[in-house]
N, C-alpha and C. Protein backbone atom coordinates (compact mmCIF):
# COMPACT_ATOMS: atom_id res chain seq x y z
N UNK A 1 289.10 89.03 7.29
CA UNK A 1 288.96 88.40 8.59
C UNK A 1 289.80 89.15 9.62
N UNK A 2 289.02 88.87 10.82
CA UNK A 2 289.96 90.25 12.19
C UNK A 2 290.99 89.12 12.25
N UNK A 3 290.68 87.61 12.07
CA UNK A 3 291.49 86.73 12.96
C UNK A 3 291.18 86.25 14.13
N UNK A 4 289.96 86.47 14.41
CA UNK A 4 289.28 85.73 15.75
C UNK A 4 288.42 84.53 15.27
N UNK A 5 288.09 83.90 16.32
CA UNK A 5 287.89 82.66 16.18
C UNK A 5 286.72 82.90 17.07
N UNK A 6 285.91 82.23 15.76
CA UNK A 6 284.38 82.03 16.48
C UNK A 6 283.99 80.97 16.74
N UNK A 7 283.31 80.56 18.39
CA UNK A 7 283.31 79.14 18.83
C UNK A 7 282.02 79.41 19.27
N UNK A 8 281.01 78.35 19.13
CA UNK A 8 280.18 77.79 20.00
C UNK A 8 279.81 76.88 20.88
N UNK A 9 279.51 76.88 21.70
CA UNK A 9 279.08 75.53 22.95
C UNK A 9 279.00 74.49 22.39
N UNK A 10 279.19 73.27 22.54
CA UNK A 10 279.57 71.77 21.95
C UNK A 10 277.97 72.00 22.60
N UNK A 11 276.98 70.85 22.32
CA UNK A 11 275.71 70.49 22.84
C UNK A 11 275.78 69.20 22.55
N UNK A 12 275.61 67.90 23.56
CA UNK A 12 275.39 67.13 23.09
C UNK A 12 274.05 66.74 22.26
N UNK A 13 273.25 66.81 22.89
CA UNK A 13 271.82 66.56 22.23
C UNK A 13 272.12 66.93 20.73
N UNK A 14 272.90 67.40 19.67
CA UNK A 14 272.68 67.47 18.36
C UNK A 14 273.85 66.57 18.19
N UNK A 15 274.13 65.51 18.87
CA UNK A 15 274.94 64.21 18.21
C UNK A 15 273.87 62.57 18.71
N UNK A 16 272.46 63.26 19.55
CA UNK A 16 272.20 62.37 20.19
C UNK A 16 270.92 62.04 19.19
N UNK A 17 271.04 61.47 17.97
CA UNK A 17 269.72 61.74 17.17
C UNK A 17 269.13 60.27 17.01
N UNK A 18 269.57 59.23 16.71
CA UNK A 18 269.25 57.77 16.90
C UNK A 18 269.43 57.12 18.15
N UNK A 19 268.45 56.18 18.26
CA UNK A 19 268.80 54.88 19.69
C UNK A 19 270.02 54.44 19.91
N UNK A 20 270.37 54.13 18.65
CA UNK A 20 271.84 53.81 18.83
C UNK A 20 272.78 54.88 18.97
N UNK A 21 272.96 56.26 18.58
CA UNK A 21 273.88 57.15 19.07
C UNK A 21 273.10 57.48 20.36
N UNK A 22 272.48 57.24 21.07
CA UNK A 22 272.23 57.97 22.43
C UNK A 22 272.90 56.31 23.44
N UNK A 23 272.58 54.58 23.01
CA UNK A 23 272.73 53.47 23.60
C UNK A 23 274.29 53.73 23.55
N UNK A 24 275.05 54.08 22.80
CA UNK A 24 276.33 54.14 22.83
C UNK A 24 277.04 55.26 23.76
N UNK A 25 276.44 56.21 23.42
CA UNK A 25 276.31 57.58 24.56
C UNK A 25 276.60 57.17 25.85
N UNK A 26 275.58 56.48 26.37
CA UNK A 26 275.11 56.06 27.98
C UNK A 26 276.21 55.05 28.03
N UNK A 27 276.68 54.38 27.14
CA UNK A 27 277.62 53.04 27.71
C UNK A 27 278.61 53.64 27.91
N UNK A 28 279.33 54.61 26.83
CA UNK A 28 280.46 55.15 27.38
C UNK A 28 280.29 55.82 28.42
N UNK A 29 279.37 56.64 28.83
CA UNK A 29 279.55 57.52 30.00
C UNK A 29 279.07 56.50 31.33
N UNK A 30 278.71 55.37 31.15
CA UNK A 30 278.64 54.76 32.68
C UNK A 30 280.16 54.00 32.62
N UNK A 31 281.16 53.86 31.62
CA UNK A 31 282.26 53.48 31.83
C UNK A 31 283.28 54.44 32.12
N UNK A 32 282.90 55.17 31.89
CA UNK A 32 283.94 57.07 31.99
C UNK A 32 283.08 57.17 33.75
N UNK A 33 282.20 56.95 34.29
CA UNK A 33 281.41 57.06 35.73
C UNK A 33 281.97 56.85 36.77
N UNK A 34 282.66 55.62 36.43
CA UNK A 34 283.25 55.23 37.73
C UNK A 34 281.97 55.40 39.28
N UNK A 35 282.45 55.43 40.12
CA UNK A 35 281.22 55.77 41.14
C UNK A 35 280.45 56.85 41.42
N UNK A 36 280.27 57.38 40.59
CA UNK A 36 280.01 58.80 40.09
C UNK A 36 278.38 59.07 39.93
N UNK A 37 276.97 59.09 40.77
CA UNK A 37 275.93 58.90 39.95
C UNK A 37 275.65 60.20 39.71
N UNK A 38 275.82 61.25 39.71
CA UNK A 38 275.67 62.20 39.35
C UNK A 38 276.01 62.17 37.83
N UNK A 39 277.24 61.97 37.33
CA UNK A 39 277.41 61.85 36.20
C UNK A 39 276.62 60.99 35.62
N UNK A 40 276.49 59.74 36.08
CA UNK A 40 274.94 58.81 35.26
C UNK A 40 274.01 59.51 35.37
N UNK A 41 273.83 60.58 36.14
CA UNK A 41 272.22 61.20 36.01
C UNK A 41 272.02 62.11 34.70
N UNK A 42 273.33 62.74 35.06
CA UNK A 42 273.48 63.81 33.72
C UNK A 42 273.19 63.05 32.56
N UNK A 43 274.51 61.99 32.25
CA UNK A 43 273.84 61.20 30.61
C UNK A 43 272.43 60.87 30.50
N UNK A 44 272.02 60.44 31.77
CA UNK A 44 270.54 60.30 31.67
C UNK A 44 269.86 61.64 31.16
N UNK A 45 270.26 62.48 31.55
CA UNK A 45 269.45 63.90 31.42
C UNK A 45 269.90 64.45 29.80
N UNK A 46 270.79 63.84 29.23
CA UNK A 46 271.26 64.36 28.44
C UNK A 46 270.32 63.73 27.15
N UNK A 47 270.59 62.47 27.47
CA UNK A 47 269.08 61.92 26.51
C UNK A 47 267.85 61.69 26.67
N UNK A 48 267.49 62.32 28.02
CA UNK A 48 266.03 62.44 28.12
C UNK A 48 265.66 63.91 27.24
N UNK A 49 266.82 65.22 27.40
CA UNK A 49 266.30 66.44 26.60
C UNK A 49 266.50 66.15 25.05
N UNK A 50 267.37 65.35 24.54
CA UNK A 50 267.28 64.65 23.01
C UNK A 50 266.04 64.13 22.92
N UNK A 51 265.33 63.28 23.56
CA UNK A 51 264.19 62.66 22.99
C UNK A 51 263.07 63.75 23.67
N UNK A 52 263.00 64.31 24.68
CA UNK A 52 261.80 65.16 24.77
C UNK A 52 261.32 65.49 25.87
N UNK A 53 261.90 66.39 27.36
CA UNK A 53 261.52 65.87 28.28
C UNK A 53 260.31 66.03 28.62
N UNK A 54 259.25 66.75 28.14
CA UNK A 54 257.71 66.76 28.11
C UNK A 54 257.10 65.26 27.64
N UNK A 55 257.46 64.62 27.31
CA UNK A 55 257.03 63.41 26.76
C UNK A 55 257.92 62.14 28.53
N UNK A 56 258.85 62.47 28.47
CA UNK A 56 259.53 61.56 29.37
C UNK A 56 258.54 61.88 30.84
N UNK A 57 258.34 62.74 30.96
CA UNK A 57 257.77 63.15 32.08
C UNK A 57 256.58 62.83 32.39
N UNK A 58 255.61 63.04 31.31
CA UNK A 58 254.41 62.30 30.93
C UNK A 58 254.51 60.29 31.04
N UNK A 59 255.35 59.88 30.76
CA UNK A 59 255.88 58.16 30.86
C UNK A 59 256.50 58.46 32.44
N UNK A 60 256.72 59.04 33.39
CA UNK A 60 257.51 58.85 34.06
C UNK A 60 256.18 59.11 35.32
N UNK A 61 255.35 60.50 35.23
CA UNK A 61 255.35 60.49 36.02
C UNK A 61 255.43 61.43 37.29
N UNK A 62 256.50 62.12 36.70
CA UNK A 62 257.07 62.88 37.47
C UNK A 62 257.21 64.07 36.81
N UNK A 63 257.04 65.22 37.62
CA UNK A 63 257.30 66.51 36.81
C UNK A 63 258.45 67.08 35.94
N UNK A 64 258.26 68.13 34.87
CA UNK A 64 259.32 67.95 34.51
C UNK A 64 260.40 68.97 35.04
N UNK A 65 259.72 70.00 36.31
CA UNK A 65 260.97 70.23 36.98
C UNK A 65 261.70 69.33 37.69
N UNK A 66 261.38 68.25 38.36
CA UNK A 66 261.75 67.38 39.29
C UNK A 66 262.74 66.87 38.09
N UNK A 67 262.36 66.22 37.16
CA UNK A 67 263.33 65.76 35.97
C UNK A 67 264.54 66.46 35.94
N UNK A 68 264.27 67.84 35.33
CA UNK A 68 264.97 68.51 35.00
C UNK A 68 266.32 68.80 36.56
N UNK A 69 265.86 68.89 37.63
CA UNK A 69 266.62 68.69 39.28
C UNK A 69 267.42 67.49 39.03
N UNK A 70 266.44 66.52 38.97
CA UNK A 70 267.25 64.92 39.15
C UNK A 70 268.45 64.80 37.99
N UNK A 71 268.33 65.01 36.98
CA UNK A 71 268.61 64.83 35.73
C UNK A 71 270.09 65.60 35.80
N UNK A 72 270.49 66.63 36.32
CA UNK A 72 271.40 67.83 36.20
C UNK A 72 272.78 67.58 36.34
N UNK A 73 272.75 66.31 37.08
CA UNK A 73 274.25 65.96 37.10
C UNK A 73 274.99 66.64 38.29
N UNK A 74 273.82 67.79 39.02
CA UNK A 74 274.21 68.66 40.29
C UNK A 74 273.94 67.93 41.63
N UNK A 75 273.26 66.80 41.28
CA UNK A 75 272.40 66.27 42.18
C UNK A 75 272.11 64.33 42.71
N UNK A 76 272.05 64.10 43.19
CA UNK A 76 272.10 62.50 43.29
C UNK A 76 270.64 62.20 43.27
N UNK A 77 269.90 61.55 42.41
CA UNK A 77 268.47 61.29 42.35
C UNK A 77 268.52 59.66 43.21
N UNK A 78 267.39 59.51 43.35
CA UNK A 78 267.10 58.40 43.70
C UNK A 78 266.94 57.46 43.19
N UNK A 79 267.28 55.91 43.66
CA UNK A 79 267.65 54.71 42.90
C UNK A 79 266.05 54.25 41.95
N UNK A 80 265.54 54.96 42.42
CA UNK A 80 263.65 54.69 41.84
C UNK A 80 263.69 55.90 41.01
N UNK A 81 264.22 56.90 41.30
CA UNK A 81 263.81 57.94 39.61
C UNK A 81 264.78 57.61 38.57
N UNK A 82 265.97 56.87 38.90
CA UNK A 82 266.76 56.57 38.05
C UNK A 82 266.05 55.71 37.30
N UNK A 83 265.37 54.39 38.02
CA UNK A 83 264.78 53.41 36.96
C UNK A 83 263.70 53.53 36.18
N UNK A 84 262.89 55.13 37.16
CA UNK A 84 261.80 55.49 35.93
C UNK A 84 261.77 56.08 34.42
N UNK A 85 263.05 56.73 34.86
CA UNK A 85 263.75 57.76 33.73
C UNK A 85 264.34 56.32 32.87
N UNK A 86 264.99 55.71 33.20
CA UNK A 86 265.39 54.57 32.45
C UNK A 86 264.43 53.70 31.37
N UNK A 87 263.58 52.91 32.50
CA UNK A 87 262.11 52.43 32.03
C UNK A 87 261.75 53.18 30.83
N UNK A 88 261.23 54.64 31.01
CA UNK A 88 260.52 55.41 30.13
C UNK A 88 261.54 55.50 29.11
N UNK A 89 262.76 55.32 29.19
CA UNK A 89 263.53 56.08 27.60
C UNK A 89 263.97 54.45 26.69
N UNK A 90 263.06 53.40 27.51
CA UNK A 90 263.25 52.42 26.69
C UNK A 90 264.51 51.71 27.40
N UNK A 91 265.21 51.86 28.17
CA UNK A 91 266.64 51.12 28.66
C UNK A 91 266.14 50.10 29.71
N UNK A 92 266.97 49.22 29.81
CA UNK A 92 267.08 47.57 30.62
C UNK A 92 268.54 48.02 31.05
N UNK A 93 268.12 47.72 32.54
CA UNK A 93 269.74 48.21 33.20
C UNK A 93 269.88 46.46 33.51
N UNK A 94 271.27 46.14 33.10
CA UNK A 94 271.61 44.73 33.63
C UNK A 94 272.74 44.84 34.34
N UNK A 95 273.26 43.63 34.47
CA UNK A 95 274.35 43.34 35.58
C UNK A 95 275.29 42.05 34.35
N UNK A 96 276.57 42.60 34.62
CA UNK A 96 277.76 41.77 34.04
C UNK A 96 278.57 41.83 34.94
N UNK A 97 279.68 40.96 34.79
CA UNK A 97 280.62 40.76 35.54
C UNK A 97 282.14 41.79 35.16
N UNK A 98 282.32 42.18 36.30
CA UNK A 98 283.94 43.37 35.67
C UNK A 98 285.19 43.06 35.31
């Protein structure tokens, strides 16, 4: 061995493989969010490319560059692509008290 250290890029999408590891995913990261929707867009985006975004896009609607824009975490999507992207990946956004 030289002694170097070989690293690769963390990806989430290969921890995001069940409903329940992606439902747990999204809860922590809208509590890590704070007022942040960019960052909710990203988790959104993060398990729309785990489950498929050719398929989400097709349920949504919307193209999947526009997805792929909204989705980036670079960007603030709108309160209506948020709920389509939502809708389509199976999620119910509710309201609790803080």
């Amino acid at each position: 061995m030289n002694g170097k250290i070989k690293t690769r890029r963390w990806d989430i999408q290969e921890h995001l493989k069940t409903e329940d590891d992606m439902r747990l995913y999204l809860e922590a990261c809208f509590e890590e969010a704070g007022d942040d929707p960019a960052f909710i867009a990203a988790a959104l985006g993060d398990v729309a490319r785990a489950r498929g975004m050719t398929a989400l896009a097709r349920e949504t609607g919307l193209g999947r560059d526009t997805l792929y824009k909204a989705l980036s975490g670079e960007n603030n999507p709108s309160f209506g692509t948020i709920l389509k992207v939502a809708r389509a990946l199976g999620l119910k956004l509710t309201v609790a008290h803080a």
